[in-house]
Protein backbone atom coordinates (compact mmCIF):
# COMPACT_ATOMS: atom_id res chain seq x y z
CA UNK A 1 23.56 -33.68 31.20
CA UNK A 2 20.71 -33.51 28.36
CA UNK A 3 19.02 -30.32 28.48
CA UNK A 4 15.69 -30.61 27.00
CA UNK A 5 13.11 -27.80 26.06
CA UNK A 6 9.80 -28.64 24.02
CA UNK A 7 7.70 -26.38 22.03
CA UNK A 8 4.92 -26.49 19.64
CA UNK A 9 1.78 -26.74 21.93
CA UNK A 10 -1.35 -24.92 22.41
CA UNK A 11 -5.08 -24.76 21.84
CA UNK A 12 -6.70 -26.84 19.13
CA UNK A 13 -9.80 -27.93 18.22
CA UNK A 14 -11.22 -31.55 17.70
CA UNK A 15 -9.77 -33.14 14.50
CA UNK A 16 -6.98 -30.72 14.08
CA UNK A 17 -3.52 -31.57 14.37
CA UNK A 18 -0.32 -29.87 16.45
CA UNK A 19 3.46 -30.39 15.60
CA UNK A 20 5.31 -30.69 19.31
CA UNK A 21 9.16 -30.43 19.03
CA UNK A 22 11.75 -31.11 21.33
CA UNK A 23 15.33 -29.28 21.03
CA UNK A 24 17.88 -30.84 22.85
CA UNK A 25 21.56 -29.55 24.02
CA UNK A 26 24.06 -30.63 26.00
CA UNK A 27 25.60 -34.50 25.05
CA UNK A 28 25.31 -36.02 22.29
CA UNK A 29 21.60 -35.91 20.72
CA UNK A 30 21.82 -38.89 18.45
CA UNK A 31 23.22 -41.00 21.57
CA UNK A 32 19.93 -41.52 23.33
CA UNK A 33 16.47 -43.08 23.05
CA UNK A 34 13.69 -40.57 23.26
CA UNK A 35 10.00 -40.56 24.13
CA UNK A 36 7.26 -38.46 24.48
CA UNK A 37 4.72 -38.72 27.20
CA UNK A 38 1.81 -36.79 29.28
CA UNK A 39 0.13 -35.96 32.17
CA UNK A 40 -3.35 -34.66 32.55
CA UNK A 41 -4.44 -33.30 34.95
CA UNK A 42 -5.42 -35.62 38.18
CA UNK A 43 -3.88 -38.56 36.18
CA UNK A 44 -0.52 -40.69 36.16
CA UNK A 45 1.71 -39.70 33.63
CA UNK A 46 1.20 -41.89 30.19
CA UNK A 47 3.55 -43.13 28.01
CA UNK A 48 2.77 -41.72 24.22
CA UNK A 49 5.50 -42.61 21.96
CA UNK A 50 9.32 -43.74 21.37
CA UNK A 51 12.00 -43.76 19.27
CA UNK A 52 14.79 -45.42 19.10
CA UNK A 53 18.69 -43.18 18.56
CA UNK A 54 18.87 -43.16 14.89
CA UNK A 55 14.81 -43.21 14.47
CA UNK A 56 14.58 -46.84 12.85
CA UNK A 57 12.42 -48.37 15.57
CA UNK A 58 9.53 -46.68 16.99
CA UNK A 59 6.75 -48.06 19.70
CA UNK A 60 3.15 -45.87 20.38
CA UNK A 61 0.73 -46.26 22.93
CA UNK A 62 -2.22 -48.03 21.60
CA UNK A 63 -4.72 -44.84 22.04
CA UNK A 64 -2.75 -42.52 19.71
CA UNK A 65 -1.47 -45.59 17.11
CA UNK A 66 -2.07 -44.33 13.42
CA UNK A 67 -2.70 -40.48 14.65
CA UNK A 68 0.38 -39.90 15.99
CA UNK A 69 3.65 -40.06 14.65
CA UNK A 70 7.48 -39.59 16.50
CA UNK A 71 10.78 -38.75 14.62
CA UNK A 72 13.66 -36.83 15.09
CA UNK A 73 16.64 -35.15 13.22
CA UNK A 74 19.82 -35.79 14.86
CA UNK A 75 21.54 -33.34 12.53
CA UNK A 76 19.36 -30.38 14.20
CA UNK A 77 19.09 -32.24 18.01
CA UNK A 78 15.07 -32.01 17.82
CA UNK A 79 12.60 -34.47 18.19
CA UNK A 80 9.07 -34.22 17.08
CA UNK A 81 5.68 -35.74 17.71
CA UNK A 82 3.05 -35.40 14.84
CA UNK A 83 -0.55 -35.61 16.08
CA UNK A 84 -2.93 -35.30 14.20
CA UNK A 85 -7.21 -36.42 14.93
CA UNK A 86 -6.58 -35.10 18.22
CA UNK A 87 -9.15 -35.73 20.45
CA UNK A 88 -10.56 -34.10 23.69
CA UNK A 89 -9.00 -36.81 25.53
CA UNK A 90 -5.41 -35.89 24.31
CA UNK A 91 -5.73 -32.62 26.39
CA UNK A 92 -2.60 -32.83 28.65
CA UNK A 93 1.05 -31.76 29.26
CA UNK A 94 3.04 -33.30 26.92
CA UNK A 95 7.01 -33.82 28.32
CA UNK A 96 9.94 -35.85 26.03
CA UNK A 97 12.12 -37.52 27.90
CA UNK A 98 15.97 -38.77 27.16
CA UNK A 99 16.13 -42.27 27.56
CA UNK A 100 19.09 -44.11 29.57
CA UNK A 101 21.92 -44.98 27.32
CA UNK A 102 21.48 -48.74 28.40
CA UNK A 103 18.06 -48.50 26.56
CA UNK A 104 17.37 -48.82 23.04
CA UNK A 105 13.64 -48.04 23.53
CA UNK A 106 11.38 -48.09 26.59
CA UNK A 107 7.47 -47.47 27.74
CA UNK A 108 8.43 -46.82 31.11
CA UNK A 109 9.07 -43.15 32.80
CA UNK A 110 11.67 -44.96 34.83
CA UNK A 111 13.91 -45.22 32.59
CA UNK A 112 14.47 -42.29 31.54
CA UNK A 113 17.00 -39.77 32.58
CA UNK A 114 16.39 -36.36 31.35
CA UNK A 115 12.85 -34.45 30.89
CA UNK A 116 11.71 -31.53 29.28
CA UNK A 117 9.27 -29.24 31.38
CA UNK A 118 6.59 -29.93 28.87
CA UNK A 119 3.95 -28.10 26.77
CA UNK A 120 0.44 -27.60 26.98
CA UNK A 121 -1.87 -29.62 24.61
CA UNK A 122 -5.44 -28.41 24.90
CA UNK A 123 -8.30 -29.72 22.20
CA UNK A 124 -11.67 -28.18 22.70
CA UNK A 125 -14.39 -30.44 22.04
């Protein structure tokens, strides 16, 4: 079991930027794949970034490319997502995930096995 809690949200305006982190406990942090993703409201849930277990390969949706950036420190168990430029349309629940061990990296929800409850994003126009 990966037990995952994120942080770092709340209310920004257009242009700013938020820090979201991600502390993990349980197994091994440095053994899994992690992403970020999000869920607006009345929408499917969207894949936002990945990263790979030691951080060397990352993959980002194409709306948040170049304003958004993932890493983690496996020393401290945390994962983080950068954004910065946020836009209106980046208003959402944002959730990281632990990825299957079979995985290196992945886009898709499914394969994930562990999820954080999320944290609010909200950028006022």
């Amino acid at each position: 079991q990966v037990q995952l809690v994120e942080s770092g949200g709340g209310l920004v305006q257009a242009g700013g930027s938020l820090r979201l982190s991600c502390a993990a406990s349980g197994r091994t942090f440095s053994a899994y794949g992690m992403g970020w993703f999000r869920q607006a409201p009345g929408k499917e849930r969207e894949f936002v970034a990945t990263i790979s277990r030691s951080g060397g390969i990352t993959y980002y949706a194409d709306v948040v490319k170049g304003r958004f950036t993932i890493s983690r420190d496996n020393a401290k168990n945390t994962l983080f997502l950068q954004m910065n430029s946020l836009k209106p349309e980046d208003t959402a629940v944002y959730s990281c995930a632990a990825l299957s061990i079979v995985f290196t990296s992945s886009r898709r929800p499914g394969d994930y096995d562990y999820w954080g409850r999320g944290t609010q994003v909200t950028v006022s126009s």
